[in-house]
Each structure stands twice: as C-alpha cells, then as structure tokens.
Protein backbone atom coordinates (compact mmCIF):
# COMPACT_ATOMS: atom_id res chain seq x y z
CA UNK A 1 74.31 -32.72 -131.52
CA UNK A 2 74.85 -36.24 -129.79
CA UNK A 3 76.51 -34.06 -126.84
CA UNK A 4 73.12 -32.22 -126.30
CA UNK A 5 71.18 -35.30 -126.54
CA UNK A 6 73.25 -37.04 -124.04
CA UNK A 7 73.09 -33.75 -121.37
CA UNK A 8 69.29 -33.40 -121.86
CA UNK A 9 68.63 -37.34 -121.48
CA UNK A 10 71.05 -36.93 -117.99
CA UNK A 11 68.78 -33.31 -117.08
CA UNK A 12 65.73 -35.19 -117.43
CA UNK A 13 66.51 -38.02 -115.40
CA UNK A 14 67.68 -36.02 -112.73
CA UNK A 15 64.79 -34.52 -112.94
CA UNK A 16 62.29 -37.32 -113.04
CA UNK A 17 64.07 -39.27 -109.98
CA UNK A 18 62.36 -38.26 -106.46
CA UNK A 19 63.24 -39.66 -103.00
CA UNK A 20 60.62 -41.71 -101.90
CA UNK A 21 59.52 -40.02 -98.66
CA UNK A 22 56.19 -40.82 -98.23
CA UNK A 23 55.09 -41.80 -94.59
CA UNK A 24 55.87 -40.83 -90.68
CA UNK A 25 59.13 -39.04 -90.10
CA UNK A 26 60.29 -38.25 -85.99
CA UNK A 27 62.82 -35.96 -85.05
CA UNK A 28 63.45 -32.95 -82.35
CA UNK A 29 65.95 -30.79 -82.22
CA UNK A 30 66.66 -28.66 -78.64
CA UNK A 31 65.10 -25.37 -78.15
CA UNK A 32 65.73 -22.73 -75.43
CA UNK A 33 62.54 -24.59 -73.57
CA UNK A 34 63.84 -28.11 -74.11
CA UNK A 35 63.96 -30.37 -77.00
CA UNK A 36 61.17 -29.88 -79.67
CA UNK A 37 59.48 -33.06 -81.24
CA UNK A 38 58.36 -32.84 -84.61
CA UNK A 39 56.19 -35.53 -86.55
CA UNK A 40 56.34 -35.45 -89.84
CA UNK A 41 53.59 -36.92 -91.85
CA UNK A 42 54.05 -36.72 -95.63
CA UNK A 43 50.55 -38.02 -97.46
CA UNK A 44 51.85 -37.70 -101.29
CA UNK A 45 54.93 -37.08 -102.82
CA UNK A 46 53.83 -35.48 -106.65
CA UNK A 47 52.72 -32.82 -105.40
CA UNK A 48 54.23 -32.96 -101.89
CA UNK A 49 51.50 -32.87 -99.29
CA UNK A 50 51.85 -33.92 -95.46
CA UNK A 51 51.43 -32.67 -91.68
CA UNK A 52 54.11 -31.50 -89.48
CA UNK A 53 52.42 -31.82 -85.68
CA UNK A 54 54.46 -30.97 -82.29
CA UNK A 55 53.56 -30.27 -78.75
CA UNK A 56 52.51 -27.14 -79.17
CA UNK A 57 50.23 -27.70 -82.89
CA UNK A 58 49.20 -31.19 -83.25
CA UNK A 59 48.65 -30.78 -87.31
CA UNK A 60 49.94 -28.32 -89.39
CA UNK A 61 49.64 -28.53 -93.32
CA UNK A 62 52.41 -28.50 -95.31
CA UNK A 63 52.70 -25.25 -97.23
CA UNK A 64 54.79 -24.33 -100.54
CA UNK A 65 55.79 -27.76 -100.37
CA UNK A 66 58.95 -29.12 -103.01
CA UNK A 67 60.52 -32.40 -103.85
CA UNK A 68 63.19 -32.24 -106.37
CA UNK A 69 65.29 -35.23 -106.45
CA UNK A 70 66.48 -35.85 -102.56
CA UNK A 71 66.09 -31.84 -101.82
CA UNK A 72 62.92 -31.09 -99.93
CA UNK A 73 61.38 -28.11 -98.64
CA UNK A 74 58.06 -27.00 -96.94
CA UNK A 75 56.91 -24.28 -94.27
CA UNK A 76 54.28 -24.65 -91.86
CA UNK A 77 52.16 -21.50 -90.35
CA UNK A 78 51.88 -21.64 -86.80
CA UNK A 79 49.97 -18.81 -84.57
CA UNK A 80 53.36 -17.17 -84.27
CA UNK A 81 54.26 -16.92 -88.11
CA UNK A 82 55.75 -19.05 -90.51
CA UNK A 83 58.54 -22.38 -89.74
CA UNK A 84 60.42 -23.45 -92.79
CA UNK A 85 61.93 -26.88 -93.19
CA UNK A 86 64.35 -27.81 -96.24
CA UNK A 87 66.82 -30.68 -96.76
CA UNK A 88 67.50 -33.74 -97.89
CA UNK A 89 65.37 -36.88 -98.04
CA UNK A 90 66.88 -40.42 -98.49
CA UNK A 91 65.92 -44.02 -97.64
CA UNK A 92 65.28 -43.64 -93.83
CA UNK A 93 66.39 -40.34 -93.16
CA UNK A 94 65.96 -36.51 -93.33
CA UNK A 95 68.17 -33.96 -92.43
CA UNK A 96 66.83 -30.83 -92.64
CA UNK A 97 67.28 -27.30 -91.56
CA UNK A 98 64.45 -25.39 -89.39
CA UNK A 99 64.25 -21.69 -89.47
CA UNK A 100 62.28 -20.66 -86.55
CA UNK A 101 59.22 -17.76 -86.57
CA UNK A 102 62.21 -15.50 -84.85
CA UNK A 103 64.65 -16.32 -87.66
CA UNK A 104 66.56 -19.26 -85.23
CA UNK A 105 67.98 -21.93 -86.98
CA UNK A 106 68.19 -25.62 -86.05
CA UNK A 107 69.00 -29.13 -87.22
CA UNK A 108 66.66 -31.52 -87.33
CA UNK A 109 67.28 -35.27 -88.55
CA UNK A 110 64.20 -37.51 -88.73
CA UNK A 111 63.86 -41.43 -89.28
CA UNK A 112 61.26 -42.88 -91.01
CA UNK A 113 58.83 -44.41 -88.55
CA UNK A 114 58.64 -48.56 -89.04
C-alpha cells in the first residue's frame, strides 16, 4: 500500500509541475526561401494560449495548445493549412520541432526575449 502511495504522490507531482513559458520566444529555422523567423508569444500557460507571428502571418493563434511538464505542443492554421510545433520548454529556451503545411520538418530553438 505505502508503494502505491509513494508512485501516485511522484505521478501527481509530475503532473502538477509546468515549465514556466510565459512571454516572447524568437527563433528561425532555414527554409528553401531563406531562414524563417518565428515569434512566439505565449499569453497564459493553464490553459496554454499565445501567438506565433512570421513574415508571412503577423499573428496566428495558438491552436490545440498543451503544456505538460517541459513538453509543449501547439499548431497554428495558416492560409496554406495547418504548422505544428512540439518540444520542450525550459528556463530560456525551446527546442521544438516544426512540421510544415507540406509535411517538411525543421528545428527550431527559441530564447526567451529579455
């Protein structure tokens, strides 16, 4: 029984703890037409709301957005279809992966703007 306790008190605190990753995130990551600068603007992190704006789309909301511990995820829907971010969030840093509207993927590591 104390075993059980012990592994549900250790589930729920994983569970509980969330990155905080509220604020402005920049990042690009190079395209077949040049380098691609994304802004990320994350309002609220329970439930994870934000912007992601880049040359082309200077707002997009965050859609189908998660943050469960440091693992984050979103998608944005652009007038070509849909752009899905997930990674990890820490102190001053995300690295996430980018799947394109053509199924391209990329890496894309943000800092947290000062």
């Amino acid at each position: 029984m104390k075993l059980w306790i012990l592994f549900f008190a250790t589930a729920l605190a994983v569970c509980v703890y969330a990155a905080d990753v509220t604020g402005t995130w920049i990042g690009s990551f190079d395209t077949q037409m040049g380098p691609m600068e994304n802004t990320i603007v994350i309002k609220t992190a329970s439930p994870l709301t934000g912007t992601v704006a880049t040359p082309q789309f200077p707002a997009l909301a965050m859609e189908n957005a998660k943050l469960e511990g440091d693992k984050i995820s979103f998608q944005v829907t652009t007038d070509y279809g849909k752009v899905v971010y997930s990674g990890t969030a820490n102190a001053d840093e995300l690295k996430l992966k980018v799947i394109g509207t053509q199924g391209t993927e990329y890496a894309l590591t943000c800092k947290r703007k000062q």
